[in-house]
C-alpha atoms as a PDB file:
ATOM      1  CA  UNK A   1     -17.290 -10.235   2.963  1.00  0.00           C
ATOM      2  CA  UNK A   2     -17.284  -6.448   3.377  1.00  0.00           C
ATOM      3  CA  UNK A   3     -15.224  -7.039   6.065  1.00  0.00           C
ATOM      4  CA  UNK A   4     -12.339  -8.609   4.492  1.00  0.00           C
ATOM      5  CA  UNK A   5     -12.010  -5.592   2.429  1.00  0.00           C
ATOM      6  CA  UNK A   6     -11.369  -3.455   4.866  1.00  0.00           C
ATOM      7  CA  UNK A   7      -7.623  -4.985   5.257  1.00  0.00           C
ATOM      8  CA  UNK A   8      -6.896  -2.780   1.983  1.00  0.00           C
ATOM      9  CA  UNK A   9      -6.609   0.317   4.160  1.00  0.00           C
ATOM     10  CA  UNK A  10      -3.321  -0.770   5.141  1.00  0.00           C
ATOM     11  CA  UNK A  11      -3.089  -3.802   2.279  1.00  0.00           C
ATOM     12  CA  UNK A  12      -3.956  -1.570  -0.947  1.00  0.00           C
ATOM     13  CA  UNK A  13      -2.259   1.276  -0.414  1.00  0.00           C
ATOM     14  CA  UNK A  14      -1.713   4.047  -3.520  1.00  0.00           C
ATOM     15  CA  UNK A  15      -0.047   6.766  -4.101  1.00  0.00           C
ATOM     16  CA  UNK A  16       0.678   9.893  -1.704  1.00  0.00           C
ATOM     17  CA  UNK A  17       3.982  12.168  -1.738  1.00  0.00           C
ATOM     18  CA  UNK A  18       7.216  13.112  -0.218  1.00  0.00           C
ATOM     19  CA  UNK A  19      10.704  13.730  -1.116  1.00  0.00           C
ATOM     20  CA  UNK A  20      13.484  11.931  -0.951  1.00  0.00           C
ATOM     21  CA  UNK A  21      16.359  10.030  -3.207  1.00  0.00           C
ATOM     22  CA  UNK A  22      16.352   6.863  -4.362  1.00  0.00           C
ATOM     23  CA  UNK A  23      19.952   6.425  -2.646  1.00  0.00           C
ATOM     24  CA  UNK A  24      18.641   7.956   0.651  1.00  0.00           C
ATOM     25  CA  UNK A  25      15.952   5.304   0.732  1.00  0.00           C
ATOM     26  CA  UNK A  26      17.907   2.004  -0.412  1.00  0.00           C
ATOM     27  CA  UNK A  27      20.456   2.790   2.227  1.00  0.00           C
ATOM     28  CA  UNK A  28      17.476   2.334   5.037  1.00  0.00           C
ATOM     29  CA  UNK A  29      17.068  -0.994   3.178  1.00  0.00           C
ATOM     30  CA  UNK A  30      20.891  -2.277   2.414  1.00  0.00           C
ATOM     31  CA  UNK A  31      22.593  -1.016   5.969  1.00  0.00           C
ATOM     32  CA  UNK A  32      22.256  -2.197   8.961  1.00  0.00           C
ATOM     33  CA  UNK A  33      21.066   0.170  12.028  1.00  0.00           C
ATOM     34  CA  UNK A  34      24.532   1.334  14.159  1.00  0.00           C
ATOM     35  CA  UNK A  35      22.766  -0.219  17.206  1.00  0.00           C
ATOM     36  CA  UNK A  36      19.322  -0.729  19.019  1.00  0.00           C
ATOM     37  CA  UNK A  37      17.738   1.475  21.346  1.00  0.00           C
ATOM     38  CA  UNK A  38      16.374  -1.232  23.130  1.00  0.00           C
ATOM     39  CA  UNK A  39      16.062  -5.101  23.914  1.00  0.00           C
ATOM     40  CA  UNK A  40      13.051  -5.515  21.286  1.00  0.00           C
ATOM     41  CA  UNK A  41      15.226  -3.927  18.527  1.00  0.00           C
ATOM     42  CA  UNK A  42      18.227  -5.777  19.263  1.00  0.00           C
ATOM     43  CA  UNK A  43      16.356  -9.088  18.878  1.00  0.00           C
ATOM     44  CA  UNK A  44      14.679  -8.407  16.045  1.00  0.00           C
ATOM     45  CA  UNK A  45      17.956  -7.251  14.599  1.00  0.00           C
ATOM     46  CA  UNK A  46      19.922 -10.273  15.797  1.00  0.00           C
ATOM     47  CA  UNK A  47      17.949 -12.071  13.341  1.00  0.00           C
ATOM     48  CA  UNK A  48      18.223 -10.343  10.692  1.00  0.00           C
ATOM     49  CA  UNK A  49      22.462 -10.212  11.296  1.00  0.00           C
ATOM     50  CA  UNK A  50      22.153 -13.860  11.687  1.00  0.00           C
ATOM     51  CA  UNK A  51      20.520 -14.043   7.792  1.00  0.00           C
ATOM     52  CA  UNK A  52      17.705 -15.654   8.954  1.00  0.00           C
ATOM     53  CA  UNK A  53      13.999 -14.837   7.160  1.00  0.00           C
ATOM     54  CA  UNK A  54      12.036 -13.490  10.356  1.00  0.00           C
ATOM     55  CA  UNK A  55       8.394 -14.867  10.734  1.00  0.00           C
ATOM     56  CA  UNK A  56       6.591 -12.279  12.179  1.00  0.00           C
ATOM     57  CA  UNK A  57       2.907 -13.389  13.033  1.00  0.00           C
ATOM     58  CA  UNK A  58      -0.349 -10.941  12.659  1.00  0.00           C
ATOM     59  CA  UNK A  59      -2.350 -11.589  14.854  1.00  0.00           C
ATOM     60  CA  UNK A  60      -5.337  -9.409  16.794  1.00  0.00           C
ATOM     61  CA  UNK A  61      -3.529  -9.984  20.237  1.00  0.00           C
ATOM     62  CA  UNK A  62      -0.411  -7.751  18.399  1.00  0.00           C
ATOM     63  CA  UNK A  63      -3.289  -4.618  17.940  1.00  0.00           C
ATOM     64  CA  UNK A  64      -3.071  -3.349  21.140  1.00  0.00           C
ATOM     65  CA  UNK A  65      -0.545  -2.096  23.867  1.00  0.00           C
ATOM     66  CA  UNK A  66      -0.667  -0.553  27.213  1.00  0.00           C
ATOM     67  CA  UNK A  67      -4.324   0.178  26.267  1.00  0.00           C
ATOM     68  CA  UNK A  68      -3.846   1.945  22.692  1.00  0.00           C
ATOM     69  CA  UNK A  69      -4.892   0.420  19.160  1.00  0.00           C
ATOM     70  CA  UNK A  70      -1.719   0.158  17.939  1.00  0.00           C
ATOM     71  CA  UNK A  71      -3.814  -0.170  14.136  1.00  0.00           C
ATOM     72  CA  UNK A  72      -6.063   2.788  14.431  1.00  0.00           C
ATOM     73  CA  UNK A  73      -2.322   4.322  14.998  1.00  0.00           C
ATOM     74  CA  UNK A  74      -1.194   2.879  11.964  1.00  0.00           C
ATOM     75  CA  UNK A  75      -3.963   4.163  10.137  1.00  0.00           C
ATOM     76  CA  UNK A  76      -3.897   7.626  11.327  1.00  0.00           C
ATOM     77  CA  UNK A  77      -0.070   7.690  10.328  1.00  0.00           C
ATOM     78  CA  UNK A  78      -0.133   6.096   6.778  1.00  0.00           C
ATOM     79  CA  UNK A  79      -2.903   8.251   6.176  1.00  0.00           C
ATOM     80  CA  UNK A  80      -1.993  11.459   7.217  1.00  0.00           C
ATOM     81  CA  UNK A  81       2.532  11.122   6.916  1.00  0.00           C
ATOM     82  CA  UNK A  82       4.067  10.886   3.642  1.00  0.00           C
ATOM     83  CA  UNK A  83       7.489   9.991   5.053  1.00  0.00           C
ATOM     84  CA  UNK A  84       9.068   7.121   2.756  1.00  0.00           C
ATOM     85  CA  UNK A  85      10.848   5.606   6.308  1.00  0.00           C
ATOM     86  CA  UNK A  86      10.928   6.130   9.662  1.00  0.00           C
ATOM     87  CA  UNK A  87      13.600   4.758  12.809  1.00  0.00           C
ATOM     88  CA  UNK A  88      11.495   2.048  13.593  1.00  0.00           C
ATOM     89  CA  UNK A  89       8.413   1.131  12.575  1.00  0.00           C
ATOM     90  CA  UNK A  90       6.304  -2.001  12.912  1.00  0.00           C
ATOM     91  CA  UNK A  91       4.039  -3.401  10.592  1.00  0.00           C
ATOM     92  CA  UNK A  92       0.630  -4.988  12.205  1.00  0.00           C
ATOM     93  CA  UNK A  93      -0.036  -6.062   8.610  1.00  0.00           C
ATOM     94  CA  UNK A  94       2.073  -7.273   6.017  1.00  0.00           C
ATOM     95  CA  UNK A  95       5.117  -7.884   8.535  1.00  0.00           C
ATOM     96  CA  UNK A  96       6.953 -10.765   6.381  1.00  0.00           C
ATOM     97  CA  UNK A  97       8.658  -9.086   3.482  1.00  0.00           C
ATOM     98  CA  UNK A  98      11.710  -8.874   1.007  1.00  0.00           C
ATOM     99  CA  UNK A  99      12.244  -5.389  -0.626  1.00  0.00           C
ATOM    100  CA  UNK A 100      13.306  -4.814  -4.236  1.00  0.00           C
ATOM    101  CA  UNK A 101      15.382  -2.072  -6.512  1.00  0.00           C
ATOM    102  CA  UNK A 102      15.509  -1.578 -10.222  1.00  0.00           C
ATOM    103  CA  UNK A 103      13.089   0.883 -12.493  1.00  0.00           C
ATOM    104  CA  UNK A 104       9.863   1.466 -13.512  1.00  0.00           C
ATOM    105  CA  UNK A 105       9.705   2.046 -17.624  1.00  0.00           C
ATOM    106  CA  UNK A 106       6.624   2.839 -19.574  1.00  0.00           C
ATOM    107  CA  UNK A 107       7.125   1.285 -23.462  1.00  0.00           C
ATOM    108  CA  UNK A 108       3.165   1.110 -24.676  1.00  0.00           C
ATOM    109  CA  UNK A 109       1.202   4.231 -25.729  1.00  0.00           C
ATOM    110  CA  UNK A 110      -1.142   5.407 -23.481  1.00  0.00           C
ATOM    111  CA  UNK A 111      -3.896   8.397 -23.281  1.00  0.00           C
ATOM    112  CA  UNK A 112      -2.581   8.739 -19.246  1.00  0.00           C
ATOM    113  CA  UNK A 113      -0.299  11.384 -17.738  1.00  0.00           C
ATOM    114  CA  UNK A 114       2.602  11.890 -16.000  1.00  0.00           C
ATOM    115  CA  UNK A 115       4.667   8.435 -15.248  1.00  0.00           C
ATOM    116  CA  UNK A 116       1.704   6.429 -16.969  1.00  0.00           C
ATOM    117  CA  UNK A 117       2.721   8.056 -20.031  1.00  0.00           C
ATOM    118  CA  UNK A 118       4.967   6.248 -23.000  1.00  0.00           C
ATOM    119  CA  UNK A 119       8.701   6.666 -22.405  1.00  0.00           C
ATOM    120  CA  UNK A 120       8.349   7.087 -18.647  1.00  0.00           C
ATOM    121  CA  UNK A 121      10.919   5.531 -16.704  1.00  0.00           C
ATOM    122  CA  UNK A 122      12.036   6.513 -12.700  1.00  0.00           C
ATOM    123  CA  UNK A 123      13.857   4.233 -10.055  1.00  0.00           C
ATOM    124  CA  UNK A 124      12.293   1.970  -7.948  1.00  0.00           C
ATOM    125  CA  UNK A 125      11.761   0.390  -4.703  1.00  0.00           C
ATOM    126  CA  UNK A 126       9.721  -1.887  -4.351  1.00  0.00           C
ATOM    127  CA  UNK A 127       8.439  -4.294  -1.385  1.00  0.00           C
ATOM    128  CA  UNK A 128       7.389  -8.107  -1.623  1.00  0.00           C
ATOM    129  CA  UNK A 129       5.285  -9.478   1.625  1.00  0.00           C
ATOM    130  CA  UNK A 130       2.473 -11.724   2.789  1.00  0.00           C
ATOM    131  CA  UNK A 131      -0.782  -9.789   3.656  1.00  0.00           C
ATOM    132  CA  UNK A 132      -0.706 -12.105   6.359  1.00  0.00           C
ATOM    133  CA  UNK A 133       1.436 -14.587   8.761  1.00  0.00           C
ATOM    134  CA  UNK A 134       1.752 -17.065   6.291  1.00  0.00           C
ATOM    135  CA  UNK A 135       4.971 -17.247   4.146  1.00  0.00           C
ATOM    136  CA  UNK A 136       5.811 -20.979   3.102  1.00  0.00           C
ATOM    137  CA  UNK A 137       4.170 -22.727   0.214  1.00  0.00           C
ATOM    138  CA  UNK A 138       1.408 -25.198   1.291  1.00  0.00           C
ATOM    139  CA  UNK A 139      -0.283 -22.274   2.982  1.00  0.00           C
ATOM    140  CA  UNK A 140      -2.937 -19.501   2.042  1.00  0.00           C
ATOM    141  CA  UNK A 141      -0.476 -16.770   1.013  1.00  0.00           C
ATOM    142  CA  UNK A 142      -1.841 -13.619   0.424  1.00  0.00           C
ATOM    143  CA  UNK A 143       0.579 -12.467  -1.886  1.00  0.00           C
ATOM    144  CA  UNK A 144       1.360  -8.205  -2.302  1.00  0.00           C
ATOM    145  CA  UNK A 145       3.585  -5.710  -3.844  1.00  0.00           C
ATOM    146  CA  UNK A 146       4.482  -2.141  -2.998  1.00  0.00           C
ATOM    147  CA  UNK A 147       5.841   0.369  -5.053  1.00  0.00           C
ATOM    148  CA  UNK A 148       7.499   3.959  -4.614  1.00  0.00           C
ATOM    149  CA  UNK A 149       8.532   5.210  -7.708  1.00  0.00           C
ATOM    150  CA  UNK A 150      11.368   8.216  -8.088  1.00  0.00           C
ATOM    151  CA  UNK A 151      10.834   9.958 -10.821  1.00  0.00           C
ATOM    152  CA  UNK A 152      14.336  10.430 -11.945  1.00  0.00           C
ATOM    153  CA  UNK A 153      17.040   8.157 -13.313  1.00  0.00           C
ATOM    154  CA  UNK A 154      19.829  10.047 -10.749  1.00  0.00           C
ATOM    155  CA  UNK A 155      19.766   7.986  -7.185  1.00  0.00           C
ATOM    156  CA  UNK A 156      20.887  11.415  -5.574  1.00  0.00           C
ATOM    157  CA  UNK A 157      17.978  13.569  -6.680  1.00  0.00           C
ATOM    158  CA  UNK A 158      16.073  14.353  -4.298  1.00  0.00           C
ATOM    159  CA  UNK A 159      12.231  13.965  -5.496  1.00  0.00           C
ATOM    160  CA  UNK A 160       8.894  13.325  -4.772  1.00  0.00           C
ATOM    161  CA  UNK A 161       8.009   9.782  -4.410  1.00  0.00           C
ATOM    162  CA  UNK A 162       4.375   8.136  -5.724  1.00  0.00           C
ATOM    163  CA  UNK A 163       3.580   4.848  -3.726  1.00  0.00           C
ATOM    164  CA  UNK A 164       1.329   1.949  -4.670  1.00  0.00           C
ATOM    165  CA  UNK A 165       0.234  -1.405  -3.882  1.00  0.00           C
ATOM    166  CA  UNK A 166      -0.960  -4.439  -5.399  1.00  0.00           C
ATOM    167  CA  UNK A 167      -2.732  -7.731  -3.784  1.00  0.00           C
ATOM    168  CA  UNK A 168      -3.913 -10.813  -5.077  1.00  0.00           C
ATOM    169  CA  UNK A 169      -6.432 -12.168  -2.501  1.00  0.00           C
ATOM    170  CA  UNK A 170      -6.903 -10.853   0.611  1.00  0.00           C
ATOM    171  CA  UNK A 171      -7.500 -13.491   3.231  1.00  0.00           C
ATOM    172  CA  UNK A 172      -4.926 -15.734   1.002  1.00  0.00           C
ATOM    173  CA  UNK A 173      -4.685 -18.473  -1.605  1.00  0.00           C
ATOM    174  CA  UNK A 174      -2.737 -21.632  -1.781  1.00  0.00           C
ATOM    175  CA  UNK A 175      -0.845 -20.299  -4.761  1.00  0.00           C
ATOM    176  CA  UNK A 176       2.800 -22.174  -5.769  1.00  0.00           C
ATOM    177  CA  UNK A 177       4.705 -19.355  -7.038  1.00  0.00           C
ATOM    178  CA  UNK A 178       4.864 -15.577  -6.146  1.00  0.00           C
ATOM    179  CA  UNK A 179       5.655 -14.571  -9.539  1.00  0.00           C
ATOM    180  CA  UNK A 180       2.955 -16.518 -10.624  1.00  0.00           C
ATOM    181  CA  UNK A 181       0.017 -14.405  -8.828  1.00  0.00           C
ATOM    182  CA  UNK A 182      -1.795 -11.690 -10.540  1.00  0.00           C
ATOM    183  CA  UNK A 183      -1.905  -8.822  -8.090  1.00  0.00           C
ATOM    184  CA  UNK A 184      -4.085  -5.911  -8.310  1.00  0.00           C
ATOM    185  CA  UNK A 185      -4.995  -2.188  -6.534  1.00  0.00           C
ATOM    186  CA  UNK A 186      -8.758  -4.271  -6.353  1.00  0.00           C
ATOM    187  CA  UNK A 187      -7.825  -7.418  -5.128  1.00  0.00           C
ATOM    188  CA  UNK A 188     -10.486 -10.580  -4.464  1.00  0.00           C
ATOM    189  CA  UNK A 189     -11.439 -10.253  -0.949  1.00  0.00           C
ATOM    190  CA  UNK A 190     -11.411 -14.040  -0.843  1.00  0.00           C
ATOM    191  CA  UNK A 191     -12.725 -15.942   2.400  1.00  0.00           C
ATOM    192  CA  UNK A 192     -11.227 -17.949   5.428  1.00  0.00           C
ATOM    193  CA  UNK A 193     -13.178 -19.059   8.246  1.00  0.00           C
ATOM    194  CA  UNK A 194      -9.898 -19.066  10.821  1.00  0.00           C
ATOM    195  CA  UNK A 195      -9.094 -15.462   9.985  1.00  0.00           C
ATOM    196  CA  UNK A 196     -12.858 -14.008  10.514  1.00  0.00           C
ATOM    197  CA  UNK A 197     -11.878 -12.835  14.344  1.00  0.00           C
ATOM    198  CA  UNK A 198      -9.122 -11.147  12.875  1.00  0.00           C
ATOM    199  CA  UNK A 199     -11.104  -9.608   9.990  1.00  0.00           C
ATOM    200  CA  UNK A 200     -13.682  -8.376  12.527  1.00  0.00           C
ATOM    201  CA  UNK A 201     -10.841  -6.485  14.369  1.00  0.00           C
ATOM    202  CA  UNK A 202      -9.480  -4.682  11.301  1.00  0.00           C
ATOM    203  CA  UNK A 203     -12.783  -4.318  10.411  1.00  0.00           C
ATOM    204  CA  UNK A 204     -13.577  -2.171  13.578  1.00  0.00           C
ATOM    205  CA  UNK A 205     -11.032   0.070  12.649  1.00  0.00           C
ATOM    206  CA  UNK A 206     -10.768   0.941   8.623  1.00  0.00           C
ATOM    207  CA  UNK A 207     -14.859   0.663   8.086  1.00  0.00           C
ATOM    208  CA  UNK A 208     -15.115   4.478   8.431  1.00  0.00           C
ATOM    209  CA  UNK A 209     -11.947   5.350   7.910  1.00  0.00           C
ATOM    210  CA  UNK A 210     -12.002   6.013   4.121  1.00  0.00           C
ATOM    211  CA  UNK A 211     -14.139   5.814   1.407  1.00  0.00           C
ATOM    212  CA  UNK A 212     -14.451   2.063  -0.289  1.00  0.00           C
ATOM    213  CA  UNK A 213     -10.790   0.915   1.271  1.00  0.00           C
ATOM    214  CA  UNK A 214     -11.008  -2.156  -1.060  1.00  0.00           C
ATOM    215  CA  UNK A 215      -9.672  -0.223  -3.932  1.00  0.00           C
ATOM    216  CA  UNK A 216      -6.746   2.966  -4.190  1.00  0.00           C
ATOM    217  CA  UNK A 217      -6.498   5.669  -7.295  1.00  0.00           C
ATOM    218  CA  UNK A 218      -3.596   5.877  -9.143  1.00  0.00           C
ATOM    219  CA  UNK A 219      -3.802   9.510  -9.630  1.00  0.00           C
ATOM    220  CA  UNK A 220      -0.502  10.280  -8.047  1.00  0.00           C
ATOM    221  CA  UNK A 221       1.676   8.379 -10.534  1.00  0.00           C
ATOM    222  CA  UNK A 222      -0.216  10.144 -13.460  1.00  0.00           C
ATOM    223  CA  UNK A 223       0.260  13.357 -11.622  1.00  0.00           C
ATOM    224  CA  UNK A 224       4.191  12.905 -11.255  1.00  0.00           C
ATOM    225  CA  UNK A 225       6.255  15.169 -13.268  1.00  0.00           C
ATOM    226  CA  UNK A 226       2.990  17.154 -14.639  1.00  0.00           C
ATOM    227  CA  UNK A 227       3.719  20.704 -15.942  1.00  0.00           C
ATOM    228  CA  UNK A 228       1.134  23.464 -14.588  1.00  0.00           C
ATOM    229  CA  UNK A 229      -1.894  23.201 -17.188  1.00  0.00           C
ATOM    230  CA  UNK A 230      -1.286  19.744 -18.267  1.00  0.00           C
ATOM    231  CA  UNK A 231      -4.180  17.754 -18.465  1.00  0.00           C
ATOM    232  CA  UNK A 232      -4.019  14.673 -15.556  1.00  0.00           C
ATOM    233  CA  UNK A 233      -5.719  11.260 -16.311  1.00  0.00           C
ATOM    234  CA  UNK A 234      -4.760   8.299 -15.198  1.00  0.00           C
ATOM    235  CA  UNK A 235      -6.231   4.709 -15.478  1.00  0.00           C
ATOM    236  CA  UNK A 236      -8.782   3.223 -12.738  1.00  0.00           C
ATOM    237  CA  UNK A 237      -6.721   0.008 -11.997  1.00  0.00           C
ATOM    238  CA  UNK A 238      -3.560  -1.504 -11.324  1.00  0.00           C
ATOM    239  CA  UNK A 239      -2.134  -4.609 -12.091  1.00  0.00           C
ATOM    240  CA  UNK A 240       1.459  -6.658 -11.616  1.00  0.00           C
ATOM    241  CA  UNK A 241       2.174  -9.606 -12.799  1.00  0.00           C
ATOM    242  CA  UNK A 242       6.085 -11.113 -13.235  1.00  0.00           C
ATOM    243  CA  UNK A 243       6.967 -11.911 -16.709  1.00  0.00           C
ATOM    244  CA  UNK A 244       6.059 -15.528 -18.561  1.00  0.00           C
ATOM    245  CA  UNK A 245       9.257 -15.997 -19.162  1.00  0.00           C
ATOM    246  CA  UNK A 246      10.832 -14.988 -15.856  1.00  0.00           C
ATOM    247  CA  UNK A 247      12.677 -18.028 -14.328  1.00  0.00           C
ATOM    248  CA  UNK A 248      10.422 -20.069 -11.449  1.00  0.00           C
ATOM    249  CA  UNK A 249      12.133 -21.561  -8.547  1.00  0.00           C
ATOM    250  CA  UNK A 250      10.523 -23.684  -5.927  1.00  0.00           C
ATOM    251  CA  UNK A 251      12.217 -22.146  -2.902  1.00  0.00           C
ATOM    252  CA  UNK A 252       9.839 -22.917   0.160  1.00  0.00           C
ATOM    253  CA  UNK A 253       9.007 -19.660   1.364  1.00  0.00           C
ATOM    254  CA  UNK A 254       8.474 -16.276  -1.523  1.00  0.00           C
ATOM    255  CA  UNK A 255      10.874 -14.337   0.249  1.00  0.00           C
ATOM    256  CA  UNK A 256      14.019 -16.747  -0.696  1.00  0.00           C
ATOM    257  CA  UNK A 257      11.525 -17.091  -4.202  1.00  0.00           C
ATOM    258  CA  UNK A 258      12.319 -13.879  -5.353  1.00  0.00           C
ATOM    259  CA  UNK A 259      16.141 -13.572  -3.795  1.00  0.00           C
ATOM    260  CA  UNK A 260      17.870 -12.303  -7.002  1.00  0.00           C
ATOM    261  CA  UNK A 261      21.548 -13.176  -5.929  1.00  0.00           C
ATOM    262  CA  UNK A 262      20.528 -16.220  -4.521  1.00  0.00           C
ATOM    263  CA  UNK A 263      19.412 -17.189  -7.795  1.00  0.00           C
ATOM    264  CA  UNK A 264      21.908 -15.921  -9.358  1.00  0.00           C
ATOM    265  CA  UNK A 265      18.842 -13.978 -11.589  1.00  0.00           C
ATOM    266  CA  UNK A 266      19.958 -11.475 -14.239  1.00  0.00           C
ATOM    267  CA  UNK A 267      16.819  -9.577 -13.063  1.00  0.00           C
ATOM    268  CA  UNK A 268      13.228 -10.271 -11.999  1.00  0.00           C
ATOM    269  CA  UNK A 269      10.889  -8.063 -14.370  1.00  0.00           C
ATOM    270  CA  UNK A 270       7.004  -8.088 -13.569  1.00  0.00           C
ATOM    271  CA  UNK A 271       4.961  -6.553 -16.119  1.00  0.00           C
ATOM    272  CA  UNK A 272       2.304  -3.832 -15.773  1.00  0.00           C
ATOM    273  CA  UNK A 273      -1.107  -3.741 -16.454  1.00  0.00           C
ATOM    274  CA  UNK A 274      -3.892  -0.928 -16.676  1.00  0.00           C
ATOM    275  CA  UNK A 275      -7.415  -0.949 -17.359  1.00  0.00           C
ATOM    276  CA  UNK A 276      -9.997   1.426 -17.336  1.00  0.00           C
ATOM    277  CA  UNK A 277     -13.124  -1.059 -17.275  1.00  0.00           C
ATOM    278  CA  UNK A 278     -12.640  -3.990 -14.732  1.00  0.00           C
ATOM    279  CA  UNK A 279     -10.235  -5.097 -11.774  1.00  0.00           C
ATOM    280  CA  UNK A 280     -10.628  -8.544 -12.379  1.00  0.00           C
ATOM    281  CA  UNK A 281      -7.903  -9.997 -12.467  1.00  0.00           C
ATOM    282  CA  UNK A 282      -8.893 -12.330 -15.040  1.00  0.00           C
ATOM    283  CA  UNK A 283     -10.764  -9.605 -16.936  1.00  0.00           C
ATOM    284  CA  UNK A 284      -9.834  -9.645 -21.177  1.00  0.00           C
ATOM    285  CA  UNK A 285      -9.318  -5.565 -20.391  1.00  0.00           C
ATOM    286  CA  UNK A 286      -5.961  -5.846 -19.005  1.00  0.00           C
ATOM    287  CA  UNK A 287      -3.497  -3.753 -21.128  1.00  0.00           C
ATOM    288  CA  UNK A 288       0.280  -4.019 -20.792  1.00  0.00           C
ATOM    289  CA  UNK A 289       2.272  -0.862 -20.420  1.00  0.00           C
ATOM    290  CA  UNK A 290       5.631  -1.426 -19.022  1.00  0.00           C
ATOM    291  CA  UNK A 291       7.900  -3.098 -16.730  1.00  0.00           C
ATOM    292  CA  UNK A 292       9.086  -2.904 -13.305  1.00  0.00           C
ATOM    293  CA  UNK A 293      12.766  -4.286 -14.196  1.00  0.00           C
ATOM    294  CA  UNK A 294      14.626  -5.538 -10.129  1.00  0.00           C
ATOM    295  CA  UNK A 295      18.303  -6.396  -9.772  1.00  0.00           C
ATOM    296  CA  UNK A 296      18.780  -5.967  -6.341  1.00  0.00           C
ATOM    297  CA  UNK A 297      16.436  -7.933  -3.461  1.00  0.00           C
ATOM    298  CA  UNK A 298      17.237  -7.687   0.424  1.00  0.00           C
ATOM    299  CA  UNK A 299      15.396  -9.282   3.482  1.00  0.00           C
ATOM    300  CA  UNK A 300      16.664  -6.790   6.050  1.00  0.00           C
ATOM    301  CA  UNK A 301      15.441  -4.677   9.316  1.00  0.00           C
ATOM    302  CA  UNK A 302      15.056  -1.777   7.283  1.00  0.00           C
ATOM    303  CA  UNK A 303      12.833  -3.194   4.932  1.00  0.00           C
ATOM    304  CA  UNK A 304      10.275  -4.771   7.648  1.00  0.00           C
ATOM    305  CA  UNK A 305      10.979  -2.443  10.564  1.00  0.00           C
ATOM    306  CA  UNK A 306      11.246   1.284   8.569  1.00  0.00           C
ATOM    307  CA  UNK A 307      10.254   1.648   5.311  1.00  0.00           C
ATOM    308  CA  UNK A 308       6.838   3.173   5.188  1.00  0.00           C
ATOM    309  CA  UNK A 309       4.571   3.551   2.223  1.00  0.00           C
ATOM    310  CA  UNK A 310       1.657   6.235   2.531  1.00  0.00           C
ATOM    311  CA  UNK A 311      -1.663   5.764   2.268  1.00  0.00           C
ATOM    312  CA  UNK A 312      -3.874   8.866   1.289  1.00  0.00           C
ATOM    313  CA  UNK A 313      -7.173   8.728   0.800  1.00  0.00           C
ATOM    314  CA  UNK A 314      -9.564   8.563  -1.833  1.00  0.00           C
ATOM    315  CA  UNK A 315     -10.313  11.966  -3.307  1.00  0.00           C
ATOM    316  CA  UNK A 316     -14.644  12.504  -3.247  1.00  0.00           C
END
């Protein structure tokens, strides 16, 4: 089982730095790359052009290349590079995804700091996907969500972004609805006998890589924005969770789920969660705290081929 959890290295990922603004970033997602540099780019991107939802498939065979681990690469990288995108950049893990805009807001009280703190609120980009290959309903979707938070409401500051993201369960679920899922920085490892080779392989990897890789701080959100002398505390876990009364579709695969102007959706708002107890996600320790409110969703190249979301590691 401790195998399984080593997929958070790249699945879980919290919270590491770099500038950039908010307008800087959706642009990657929104507009369409001039032109490919090669034949691989330009058929990826003809699919994209063509509005078609890509199914990109993660499998161990896609690891390695000309004789390099293409995910010990990865993990170097989102480990060690803060950059929020890159010109291309493919994803060994959570390849199938639909990115979303809109703002983080803090309404509760809390004892935490910086953008955990009551009356927080910063723009937001934020990235749907499938831990795995599977995307359609009927399948064992393992459901996540990525955040980077810029901690300003003007989309041409220029600012230090805070990452983070959430999972439900790991080696997937047969679960309806997307925005029904409960997804946390300490997800349920969960267990599938087809995917054990592939476990195994990630396994290899992440084991030494960093310290418990089943779970990610949140220290860099409560950091954000903290004066010099300001006490920084932030709460142990994480959780997202769309809205009970945000409107359920039953679109085939999540991606045209949580397509906002497909819809024809006002918004999609998923709540937030923090405890300082338990990561269950059932746990009776869950307290909300805010909102992640998204008007704007995109399935583009951008969002599966170049935005990047950092990975540091756990502080000892």
């Amino acid at each position: 089982m401790k195998t399984f959890t080593t997929l958070c290295l790249l699945s879980v990922s919290m919270f590491s730095y770099a500038d950039a603004s908010f307008n800087e970033v959706r642009d990657v997602i929104f507009t369409p790359p001039s032109h490919a540099l090669n034949a691989i780019e330009e058929q990826e991107m003809a699919v994209y052009q063509n509005s078609q939802l890509p199914h990109y498939e993660v499998k161990a065979a896609n690891f390695f290349k000309d004789g390099l681990n293409l995910l010990k690469q990865d993990a170097e990288r989102t480990l060690s590079e803060k950059n929020d995108y890159y010109p291309r950049l493919e994803k060994h893990l959570h390849s199938n995804g639909i990115c979303l805009t809109g703002n983080w807001q803090i309404t509760a009280d809390t004892p935490y700091s910086g953008y955990f703190k009551k009356g927080s609120q910063a723009l937001f980009i934020g990235r749907a996907s499938t831990a795995l290959t599977e995307t359609e309903q009927g399948e064992p979707r393992a459901f996540a969500f990525a955040g980077k938070l810029f901690p300003t409401l003007k989309p041409t500051q220029t600012v230090p972004t805070a990452n983070f993201f959430t999972v439900d369960v790991l080696a997937g679920a047969d679960r309806d609805h997307y925005l029904d899922v409960k997804m946390t920085n300490e997800p349920k490892t969960g267990f599938r006998f087809g995917i054990i080779p592939l476990a195994f392989q990630v396994g290899r990897v992440f084991r030494n890589a960093d310290d418990n890789p089943g779970y990610r701080p949140v220290d860099n959100i409560a950091t954000l924005g903290v004066k010099a002398g300001e006490t920084v505390k932030a709460p142990r876990f994480l959780m997202v969770q769309a809205m009970p009364k945000t409107p359920r579709n039953d679109s085939k695969d999540f991606r045209d789920e949580l397509n906002i102007e497909k819809h024809h959706l006002p918004m999609l708002a998923m709540q937030i969660f923090v405890s300082d107890s338990s990561g269950d996600q059932d746990s009776k320790d869950w307290k909300a705290i805010g909102q992640i409110s998204l008007t704007e969703s995109k399935v583009s190249y951008g969002c599966d081929r170049q935005l990047h979301f950092a990975h540091p590691k756990i502080k000892k």
